[in-house]
Structure formats: C-alpha cells, structure tokens
N, C-alpha and C. Protein backbone atom coordinates (compact mmCIF):
# COMPACT_ATOMS: atom_id res chain seq x y z
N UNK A 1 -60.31 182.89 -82.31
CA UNK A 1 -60.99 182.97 -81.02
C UNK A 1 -61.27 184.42 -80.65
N UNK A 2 -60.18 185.06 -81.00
CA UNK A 2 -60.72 187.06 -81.01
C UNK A 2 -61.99 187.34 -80.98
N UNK A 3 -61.92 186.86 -82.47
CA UNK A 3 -63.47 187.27 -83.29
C UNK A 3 -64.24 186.54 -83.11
N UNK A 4 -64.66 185.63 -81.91
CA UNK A 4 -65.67 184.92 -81.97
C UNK A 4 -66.48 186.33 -81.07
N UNK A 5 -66.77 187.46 -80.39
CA UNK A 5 -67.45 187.66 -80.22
C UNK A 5 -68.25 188.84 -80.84
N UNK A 6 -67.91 188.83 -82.11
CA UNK A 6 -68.37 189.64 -83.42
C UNK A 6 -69.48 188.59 -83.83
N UNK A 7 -69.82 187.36 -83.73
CA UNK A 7 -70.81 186.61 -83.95
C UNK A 7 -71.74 186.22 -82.77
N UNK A 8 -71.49 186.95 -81.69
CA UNK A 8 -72.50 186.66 -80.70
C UNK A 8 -74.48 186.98 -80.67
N UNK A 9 -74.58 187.89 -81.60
CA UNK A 9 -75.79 188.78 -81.89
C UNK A 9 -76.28 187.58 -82.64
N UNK A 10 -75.94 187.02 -83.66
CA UNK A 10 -76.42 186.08 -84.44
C UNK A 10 -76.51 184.34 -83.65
N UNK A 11 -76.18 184.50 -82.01
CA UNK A 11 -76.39 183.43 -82.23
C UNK A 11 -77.45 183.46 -81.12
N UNK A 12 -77.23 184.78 -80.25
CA UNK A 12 -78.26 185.22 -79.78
C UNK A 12 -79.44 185.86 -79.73
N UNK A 13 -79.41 186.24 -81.27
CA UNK A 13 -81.03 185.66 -81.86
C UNK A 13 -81.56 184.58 -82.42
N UNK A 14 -80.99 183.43 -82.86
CA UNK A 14 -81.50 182.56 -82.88
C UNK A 14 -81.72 181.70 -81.42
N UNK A 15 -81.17 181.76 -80.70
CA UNK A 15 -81.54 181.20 -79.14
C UNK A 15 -82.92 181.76 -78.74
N UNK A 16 -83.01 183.10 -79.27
CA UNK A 16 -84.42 183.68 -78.69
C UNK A 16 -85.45 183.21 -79.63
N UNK A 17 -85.24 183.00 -80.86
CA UNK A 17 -86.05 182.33 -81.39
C UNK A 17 -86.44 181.56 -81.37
N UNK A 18 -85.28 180.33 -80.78
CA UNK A 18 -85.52 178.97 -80.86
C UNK A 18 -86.64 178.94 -79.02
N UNK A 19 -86.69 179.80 -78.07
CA UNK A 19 -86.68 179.59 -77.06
C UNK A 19 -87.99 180.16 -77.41
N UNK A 20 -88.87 181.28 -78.20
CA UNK A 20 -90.03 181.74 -78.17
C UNK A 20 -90.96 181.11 -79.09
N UNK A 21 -90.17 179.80 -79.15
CA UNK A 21 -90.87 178.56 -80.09
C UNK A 21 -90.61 177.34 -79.15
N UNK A 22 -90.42 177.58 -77.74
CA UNK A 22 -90.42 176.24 -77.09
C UNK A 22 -89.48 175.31 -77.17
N UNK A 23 -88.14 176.02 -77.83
CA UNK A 23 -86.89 174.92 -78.05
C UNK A 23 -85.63 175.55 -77.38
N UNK A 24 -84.80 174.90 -77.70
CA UNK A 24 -83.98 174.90 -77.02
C UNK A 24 -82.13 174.71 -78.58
N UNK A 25 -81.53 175.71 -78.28
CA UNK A 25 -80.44 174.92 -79.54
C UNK A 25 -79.48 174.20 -79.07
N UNK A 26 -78.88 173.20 -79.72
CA UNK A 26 -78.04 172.08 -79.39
C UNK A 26 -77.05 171.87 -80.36
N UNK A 27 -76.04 171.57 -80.14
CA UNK A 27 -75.20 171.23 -81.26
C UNK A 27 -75.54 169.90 -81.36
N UNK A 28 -75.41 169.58 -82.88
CA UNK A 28 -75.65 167.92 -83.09
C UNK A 28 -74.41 167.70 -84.11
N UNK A 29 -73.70 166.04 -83.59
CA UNK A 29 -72.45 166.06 -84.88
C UNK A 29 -73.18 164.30 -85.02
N UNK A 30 -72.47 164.55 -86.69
CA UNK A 30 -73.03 163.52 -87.14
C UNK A 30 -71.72 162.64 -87.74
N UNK A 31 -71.26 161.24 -87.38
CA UNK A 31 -70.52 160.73 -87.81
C UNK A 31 -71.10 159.79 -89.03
N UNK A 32 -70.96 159.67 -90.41
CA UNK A 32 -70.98 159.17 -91.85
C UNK A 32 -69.56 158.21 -91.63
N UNK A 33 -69.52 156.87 -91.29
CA UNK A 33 -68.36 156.12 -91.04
C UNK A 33 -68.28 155.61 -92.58
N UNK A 34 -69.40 155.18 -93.14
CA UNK A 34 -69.23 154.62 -95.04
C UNK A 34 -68.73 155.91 -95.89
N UNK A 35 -68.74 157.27 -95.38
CA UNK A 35 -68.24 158.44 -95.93
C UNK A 35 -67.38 159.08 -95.56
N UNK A 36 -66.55 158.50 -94.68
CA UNK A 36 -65.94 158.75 -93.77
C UNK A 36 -65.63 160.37 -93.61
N UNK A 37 -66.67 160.75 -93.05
CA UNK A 37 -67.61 162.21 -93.17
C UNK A 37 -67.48 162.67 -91.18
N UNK A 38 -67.30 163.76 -91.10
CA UNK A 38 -67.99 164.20 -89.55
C UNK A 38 -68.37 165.45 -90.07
N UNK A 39 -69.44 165.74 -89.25
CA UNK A 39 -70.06 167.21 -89.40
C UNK A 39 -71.27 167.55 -87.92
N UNK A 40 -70.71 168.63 -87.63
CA UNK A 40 -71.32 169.23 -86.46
C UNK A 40 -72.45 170.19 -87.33
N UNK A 41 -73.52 170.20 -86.41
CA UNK A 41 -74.33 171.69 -87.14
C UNK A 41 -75.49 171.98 -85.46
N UNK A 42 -75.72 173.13 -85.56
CA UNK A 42 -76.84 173.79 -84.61
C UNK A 42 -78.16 173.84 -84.76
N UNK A 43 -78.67 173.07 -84.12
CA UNK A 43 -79.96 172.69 -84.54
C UNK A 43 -81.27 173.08 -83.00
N UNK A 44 -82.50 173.13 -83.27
CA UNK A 44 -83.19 173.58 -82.59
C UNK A 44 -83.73 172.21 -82.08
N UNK A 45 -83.98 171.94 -80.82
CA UNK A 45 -84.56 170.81 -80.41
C UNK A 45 -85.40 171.19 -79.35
N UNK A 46 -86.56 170.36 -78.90
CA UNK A 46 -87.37 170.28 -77.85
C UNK A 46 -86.99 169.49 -77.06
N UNK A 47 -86.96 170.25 -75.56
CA UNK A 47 -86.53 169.60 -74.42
C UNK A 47 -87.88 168.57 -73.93
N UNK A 48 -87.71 167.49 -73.86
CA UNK A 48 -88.60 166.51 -73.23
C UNK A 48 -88.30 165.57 -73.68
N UNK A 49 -88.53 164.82 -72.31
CA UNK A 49 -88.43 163.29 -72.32
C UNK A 49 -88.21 162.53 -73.30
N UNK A 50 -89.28 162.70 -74.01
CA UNK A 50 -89.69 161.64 -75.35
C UNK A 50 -88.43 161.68 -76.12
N UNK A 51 -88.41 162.96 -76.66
CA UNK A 51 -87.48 163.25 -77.94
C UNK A 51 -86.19 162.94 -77.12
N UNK A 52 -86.02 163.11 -75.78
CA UNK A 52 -84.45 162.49 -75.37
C UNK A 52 -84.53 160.51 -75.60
N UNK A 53 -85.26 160.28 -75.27
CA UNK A 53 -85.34 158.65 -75.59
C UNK A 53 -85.50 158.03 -76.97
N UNK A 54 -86.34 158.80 -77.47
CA UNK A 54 -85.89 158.76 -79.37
C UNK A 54 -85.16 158.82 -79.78
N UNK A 55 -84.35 160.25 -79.40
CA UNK A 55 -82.95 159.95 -79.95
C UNK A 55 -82.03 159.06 -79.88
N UNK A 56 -81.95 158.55 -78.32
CA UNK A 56 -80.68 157.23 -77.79
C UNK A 56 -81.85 155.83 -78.15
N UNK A 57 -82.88 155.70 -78.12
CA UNK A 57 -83.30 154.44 -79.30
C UNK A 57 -82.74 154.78 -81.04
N UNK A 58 -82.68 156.13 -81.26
CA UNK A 58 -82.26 155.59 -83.15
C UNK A 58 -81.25 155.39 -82.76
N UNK A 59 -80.36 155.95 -82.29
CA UNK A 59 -78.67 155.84 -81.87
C UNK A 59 -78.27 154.72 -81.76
N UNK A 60 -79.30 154.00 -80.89
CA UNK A 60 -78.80 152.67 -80.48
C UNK A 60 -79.32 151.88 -81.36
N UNK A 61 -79.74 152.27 -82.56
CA UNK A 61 -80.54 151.49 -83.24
C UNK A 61 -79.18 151.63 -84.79
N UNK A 62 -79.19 152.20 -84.61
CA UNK A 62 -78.12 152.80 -85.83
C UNK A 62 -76.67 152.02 -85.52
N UNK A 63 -76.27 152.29 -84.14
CA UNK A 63 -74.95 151.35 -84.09
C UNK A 63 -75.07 149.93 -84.11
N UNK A 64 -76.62 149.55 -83.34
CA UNK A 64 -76.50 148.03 -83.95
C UNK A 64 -76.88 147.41 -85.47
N UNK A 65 -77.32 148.14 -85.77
CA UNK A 65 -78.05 147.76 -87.66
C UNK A 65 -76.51 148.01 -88.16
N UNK A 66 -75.72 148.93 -87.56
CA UNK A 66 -74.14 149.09 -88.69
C UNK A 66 -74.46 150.16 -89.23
N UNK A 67 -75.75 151.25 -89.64
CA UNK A 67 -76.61 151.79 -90.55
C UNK A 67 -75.66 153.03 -90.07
C-alpha cells in the first residue's frame, strides 16, 4: 500500500487518455465459474445509457443461459 503511489502517473495518464477519447476507466472483474477463474482488469468504457443496459442485458443473459 506504500508504493501504491509510485504508480499514480501511469494511471493518470491513461484516465486522460481514456477521457480525451470520450471514456471513462472502470474496473471490470470477470467471474469463469467452469474455470473456476476470477480476474479483475481496467478497462476503458463509454458512459451512456445504452452501453449501461447492454451490459446488465448480457449479464442477465449470461446468468440465465448458465453461460
């Protein structure tokens, strides 16, 4: 936890990047239950509507298929 702010430059250029491209960064974790896998990663996303309802339709689409 010390040294987390020896990595601040790097994450605050990608925020400016992601933000002078109209996005926004988010952490996304992904649970693999047949791989019994978790993994978080930082990813760039666009804030709007749509893509928030896309996401909780696959989501909800994914826990009911079992997929």
């Amino acid at each position: 936890m010390e040294r987390l702010p020896e990595f601040d430059h790097i994450l605050d250029k990608k925020r400016k990047e992601a933000a002078e491209a109209g996005n926004v960064l988010r952490f996304v974790g992904v649970i693999d239950v047949k791989r019994k896998e978790i993994n978080a990663k930082l990813e760039r996303s666009v804030l709007s509507f749509y893509s928030k309802l896309l996401r909780l339709l696959f989501v909800r689409y994914v826990i009911m298929c079992g997929g």
